[in-house]
Protein backbone atom coordinates (compact mmCIF):
# COMPACT_ATOMS: atom_id res chain seq x y z
CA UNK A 1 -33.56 -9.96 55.46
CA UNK A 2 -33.74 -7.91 51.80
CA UNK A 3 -37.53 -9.35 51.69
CA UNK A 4 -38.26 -7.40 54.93
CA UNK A 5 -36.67 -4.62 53.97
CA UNK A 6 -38.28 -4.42 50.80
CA UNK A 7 -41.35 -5.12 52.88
CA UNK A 8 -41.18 -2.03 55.03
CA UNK A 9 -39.82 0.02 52.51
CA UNK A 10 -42.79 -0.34 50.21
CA UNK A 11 -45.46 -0.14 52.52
CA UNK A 12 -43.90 2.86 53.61
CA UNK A 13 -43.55 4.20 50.16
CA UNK A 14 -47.48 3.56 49.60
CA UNK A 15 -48.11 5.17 52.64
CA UNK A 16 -46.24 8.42 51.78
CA UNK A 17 -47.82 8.54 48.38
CA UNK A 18 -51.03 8.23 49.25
CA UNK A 19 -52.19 12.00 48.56
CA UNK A 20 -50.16 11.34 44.78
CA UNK A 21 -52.06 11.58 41.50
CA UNK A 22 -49.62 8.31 40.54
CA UNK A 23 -50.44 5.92 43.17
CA UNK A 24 -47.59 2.79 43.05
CA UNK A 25 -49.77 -0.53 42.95
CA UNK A 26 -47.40 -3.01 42.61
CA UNK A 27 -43.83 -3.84 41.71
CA UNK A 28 -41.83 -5.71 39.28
CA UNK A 29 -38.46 -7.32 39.68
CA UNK A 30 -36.17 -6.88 36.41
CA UNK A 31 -32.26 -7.23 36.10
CA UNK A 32 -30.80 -3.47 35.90
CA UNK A 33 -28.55 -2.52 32.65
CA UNK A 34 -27.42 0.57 34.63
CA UNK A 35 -26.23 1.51 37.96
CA UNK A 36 -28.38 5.17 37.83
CA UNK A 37 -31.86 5.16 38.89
CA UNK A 38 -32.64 7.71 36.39
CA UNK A 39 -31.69 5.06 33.44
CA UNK A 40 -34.47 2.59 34.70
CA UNK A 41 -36.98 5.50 35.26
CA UNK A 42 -36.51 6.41 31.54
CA UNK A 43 -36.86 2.87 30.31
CA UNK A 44 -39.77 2.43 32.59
CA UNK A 45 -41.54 5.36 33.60
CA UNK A 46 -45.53 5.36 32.28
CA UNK A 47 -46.03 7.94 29.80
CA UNK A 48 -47.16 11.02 31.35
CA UNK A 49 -45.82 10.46 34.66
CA UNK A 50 -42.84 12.74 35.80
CA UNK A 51 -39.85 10.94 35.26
CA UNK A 52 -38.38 12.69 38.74
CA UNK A 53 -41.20 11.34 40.44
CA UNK A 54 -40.66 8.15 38.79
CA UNK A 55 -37.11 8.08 39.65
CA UNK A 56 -37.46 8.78 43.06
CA UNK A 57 -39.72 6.09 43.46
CA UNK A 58 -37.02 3.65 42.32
CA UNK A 59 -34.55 5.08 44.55
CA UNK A 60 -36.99 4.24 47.54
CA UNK A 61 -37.59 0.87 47.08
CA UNK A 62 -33.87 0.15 45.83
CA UNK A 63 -31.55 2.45 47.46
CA UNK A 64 -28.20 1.83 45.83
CA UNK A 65 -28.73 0.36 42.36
CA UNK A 66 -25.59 -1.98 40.67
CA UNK A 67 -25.50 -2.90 36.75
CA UNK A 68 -26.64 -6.75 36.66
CA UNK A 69 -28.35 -6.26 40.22
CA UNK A 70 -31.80 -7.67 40.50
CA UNK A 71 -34.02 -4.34 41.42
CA UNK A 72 -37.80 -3.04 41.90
CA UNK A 73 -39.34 -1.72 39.66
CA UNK A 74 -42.86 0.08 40.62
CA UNK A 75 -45.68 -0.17 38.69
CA UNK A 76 -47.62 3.50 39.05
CA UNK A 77 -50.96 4.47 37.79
CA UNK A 78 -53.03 7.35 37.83
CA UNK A 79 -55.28 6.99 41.25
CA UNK A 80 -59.12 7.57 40.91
């Protein structure tokens, strides 16, 4: 059930951002130190990317975020 959710949630996400300089093209799982999405956008954010952005995107494909939890993680690059 959290694989389909994750599922619809992303390809929503992608479809939203589509206009976005940053376009999401992928996603990696990691093991959150911190129950604030605005933690794992600092640690992971690319440089040059608004972390807001950044952290908003995490929010999306997470929702609620507990310390130890296994979350998303996108990975974001500048479209072409």
């Amino acid at each position: 059930m959290r694989l389909i959710r994750f599922v619809v949630v992303f390809l929503l996400l992608m479809t939203f951002l589509k206009g976005s300089e940053w376009k999401t093209v992928g996603v990696e799982r990691v093991i959150s130190n911190s129950s604030r999405a605005w933690d794992l956008a600092e640690e992971y954010c690319p440089q040059n990317m608004d972390i807001r952005d950044y952290c908003d995107r995490v929010v999306a494909l997470n929702g609620h975020i507990n310390s130890g939890e296994l979350v998303y993680i996108p990975v974001c690059e500048v479209g072409k």
